[in-house]
N, C-alpha and C. Protein backbone atom coordinates (compact mmCIF):
# COMPACT_ATOMS: atom_id res chain seq x y z
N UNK A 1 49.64 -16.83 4.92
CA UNK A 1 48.46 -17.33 4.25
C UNK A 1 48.88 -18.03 2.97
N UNK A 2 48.43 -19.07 2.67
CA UNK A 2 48.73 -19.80 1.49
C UNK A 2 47.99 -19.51 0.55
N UNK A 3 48.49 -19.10 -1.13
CA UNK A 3 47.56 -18.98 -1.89
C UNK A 3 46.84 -17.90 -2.22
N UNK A 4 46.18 -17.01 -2.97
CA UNK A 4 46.06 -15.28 -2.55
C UNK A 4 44.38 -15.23 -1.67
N UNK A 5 45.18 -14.17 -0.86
CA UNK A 5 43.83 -13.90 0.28
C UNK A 5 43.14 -13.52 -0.46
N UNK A 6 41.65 -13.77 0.49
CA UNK A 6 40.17 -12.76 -0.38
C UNK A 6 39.67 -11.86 0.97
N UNK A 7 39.15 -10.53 0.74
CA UNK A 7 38.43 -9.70 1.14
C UNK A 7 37.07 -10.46 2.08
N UNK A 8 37.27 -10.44 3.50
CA UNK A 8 36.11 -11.03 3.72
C UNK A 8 35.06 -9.83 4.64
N UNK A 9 35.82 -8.64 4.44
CA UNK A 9 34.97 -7.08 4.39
C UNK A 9 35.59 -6.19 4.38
N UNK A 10 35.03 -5.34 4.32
CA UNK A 10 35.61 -3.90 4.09
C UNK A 10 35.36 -2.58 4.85
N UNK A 11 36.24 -2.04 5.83
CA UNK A 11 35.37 -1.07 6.55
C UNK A 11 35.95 0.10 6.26
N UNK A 12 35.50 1.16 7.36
CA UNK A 12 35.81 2.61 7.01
C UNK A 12 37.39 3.20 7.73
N UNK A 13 37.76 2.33 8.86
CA UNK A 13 38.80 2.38 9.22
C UNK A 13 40.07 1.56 9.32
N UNK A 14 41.01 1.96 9.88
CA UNK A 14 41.61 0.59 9.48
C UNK A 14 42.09 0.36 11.50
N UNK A 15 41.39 1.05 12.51
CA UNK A 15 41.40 0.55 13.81
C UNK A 15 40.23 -0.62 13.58
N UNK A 16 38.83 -0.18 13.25
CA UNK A 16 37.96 -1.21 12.78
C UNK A 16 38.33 -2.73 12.20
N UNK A 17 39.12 -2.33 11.39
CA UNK A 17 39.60 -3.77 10.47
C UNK A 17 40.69 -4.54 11.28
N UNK A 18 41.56 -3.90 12.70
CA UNK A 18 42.42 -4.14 13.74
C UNK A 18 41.56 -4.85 14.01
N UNK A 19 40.52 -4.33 14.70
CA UNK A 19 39.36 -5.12 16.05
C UNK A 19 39.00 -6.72 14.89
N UNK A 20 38.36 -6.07 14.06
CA UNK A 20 37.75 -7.77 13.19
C UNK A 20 38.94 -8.19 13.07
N UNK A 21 40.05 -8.43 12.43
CA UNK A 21 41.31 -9.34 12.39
C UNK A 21 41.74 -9.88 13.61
N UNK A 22 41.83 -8.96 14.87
CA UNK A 22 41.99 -9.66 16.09
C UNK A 22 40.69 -10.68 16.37
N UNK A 23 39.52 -10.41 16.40
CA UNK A 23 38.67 -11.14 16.67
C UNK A 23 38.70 -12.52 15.64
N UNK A 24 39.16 -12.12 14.37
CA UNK A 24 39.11 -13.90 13.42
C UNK A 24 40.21 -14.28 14.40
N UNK A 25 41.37 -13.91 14.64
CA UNK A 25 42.75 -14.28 14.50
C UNK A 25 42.39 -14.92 16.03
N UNK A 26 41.16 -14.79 17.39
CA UNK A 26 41.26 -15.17 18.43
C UNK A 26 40.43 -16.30 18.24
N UNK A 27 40.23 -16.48 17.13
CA UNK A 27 39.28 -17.80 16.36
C UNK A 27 40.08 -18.59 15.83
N UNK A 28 41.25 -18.42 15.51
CA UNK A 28 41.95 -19.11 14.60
C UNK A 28 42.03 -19.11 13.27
N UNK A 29 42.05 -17.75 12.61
CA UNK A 29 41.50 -17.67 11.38
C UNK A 29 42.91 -16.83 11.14
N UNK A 30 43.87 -16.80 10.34
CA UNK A 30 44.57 -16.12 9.90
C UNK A 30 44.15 -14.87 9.67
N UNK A 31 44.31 -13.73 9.95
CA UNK A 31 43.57 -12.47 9.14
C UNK A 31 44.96 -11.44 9.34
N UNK A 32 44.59 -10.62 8.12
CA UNK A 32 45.41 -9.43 8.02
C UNK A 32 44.57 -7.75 7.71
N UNK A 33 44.84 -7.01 7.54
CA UNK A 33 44.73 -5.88 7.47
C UNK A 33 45.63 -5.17 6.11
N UNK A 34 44.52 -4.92 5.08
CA UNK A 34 45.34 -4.11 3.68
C UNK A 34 44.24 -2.53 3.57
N UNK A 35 45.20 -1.80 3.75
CA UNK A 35 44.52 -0.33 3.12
C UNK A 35 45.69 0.39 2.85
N UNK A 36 45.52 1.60 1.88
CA UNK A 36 45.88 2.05 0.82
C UNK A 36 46.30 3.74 1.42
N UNK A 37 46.82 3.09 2.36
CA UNK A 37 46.90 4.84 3.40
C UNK A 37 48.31 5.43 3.75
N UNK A 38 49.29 4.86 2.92
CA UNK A 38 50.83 4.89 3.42
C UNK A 38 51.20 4.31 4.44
N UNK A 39 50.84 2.83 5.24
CA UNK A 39 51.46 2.03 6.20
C UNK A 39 50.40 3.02 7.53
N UNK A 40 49.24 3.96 7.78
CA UNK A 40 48.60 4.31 8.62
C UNK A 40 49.60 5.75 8.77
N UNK A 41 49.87 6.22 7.66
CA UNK A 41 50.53 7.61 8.09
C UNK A 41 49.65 8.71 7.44
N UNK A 42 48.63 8.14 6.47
CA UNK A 42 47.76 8.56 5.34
C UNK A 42 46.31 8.56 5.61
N UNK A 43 45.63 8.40 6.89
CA UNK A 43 44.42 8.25 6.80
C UNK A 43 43.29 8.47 6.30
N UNK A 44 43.37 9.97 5.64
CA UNK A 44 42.89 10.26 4.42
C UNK A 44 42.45 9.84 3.36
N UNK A 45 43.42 8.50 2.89
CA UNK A 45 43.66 7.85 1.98
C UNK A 45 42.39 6.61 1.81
N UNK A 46 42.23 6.43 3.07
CA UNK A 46 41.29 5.21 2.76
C UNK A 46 39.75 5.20 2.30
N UNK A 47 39.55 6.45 1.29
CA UNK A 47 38.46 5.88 1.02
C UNK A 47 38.01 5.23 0.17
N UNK A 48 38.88 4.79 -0.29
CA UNK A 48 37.83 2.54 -0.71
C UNK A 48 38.13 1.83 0.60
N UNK A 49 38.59 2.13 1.54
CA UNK A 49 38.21 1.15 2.84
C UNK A 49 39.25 0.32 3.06
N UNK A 50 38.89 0.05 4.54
CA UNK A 50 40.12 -1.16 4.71
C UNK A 50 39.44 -2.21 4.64
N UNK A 51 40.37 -3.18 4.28
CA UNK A 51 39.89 -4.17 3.97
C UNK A 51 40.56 -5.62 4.92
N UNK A 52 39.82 -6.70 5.23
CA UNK A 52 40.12 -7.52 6.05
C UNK A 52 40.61 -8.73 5.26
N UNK A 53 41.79 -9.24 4.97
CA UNK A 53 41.96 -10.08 4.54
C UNK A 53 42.03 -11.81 5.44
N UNK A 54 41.61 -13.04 4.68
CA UNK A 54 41.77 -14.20 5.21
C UNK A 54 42.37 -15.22 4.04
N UNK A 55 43.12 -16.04 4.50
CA UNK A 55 42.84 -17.42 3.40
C UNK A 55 42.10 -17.77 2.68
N UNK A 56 42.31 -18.25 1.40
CA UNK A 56 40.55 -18.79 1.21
C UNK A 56 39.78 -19.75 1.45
N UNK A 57 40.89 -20.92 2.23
CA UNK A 57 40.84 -21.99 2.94
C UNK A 57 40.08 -21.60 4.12
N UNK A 58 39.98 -20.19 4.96
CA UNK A 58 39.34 -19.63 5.81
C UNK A 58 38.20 -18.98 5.76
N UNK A 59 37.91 -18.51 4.74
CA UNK A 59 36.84 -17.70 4.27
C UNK A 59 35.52 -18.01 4.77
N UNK A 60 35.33 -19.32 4.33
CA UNK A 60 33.96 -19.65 5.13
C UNK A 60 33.27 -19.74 6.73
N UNK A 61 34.80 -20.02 7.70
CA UNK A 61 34.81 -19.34 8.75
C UNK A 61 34.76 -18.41 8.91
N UNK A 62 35.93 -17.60 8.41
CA UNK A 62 35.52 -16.02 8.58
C UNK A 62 34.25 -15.32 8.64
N UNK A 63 33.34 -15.85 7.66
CA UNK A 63 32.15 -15.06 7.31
C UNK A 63 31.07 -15.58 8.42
N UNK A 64 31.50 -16.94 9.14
CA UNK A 64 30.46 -17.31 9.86
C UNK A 64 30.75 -16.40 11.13
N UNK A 65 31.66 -16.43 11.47
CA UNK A 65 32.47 -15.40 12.64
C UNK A 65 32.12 -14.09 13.04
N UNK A 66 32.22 -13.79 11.52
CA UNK A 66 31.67 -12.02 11.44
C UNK A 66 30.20 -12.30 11.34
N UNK A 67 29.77 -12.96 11.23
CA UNK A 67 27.72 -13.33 10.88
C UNK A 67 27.56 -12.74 12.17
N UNK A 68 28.13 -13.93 13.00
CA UNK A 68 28.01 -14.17 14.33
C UNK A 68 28.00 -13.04 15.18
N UNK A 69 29.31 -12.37 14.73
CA UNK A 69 29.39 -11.00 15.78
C UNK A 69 28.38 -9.63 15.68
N UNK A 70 28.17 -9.73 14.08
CA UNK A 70 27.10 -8.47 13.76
C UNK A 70 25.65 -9.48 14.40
N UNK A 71 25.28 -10.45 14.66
CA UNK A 71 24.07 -10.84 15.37
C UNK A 71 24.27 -10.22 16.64
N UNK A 72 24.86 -10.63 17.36
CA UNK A 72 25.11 -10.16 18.85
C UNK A 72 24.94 -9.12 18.85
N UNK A 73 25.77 -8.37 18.28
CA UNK A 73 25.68 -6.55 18.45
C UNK A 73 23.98 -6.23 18.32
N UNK A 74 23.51 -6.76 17.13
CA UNK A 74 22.20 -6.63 16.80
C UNK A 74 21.10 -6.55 17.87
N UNK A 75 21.25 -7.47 18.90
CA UNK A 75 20.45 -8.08 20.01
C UNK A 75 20.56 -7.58 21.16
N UNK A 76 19.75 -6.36 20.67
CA UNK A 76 20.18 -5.28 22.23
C UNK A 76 18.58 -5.57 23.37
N UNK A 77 17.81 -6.50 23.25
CA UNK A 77 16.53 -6.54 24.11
C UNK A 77 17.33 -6.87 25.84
């Protein structure tokens, strides 16, 4: 990533923040995975959350991406 990443959410796990980074990253969105848990040996650790990192060149995709996916889920008729 060029430039320092920004937070484009934050969840409670860091399998969670796996699934959204794979899903930008099958978009084309650079994404990474930062939490504060000893490399996933600490799970305990994460409660300020994991967090999903992108470019900031990406960001605005990102957020349309994730819009996108919490709609769907939403739309259970």
């Amino acid at each position: 990533m060029d430039g320092a990443p920004v937070p484009v959410t934050i969840v409670a796990s860091r399998t969670e923040a796996e699934l959204i980074a794979g899903l930008l990253r099958s978009n084309g969105v650079r994404a990474a995975v930062s939490a504060d848990d000893a490399g996933g040996q600490d799970p305990q650790l994460q409660l300020q959350g994991v967090r999903v990192l992108v470019a900031a060149e990406d960001e605005a995709l990102a957020r349309q991406l994730l819009a996108e996916a919490e709609a769907g889920t939403e739309d259970t008729s």
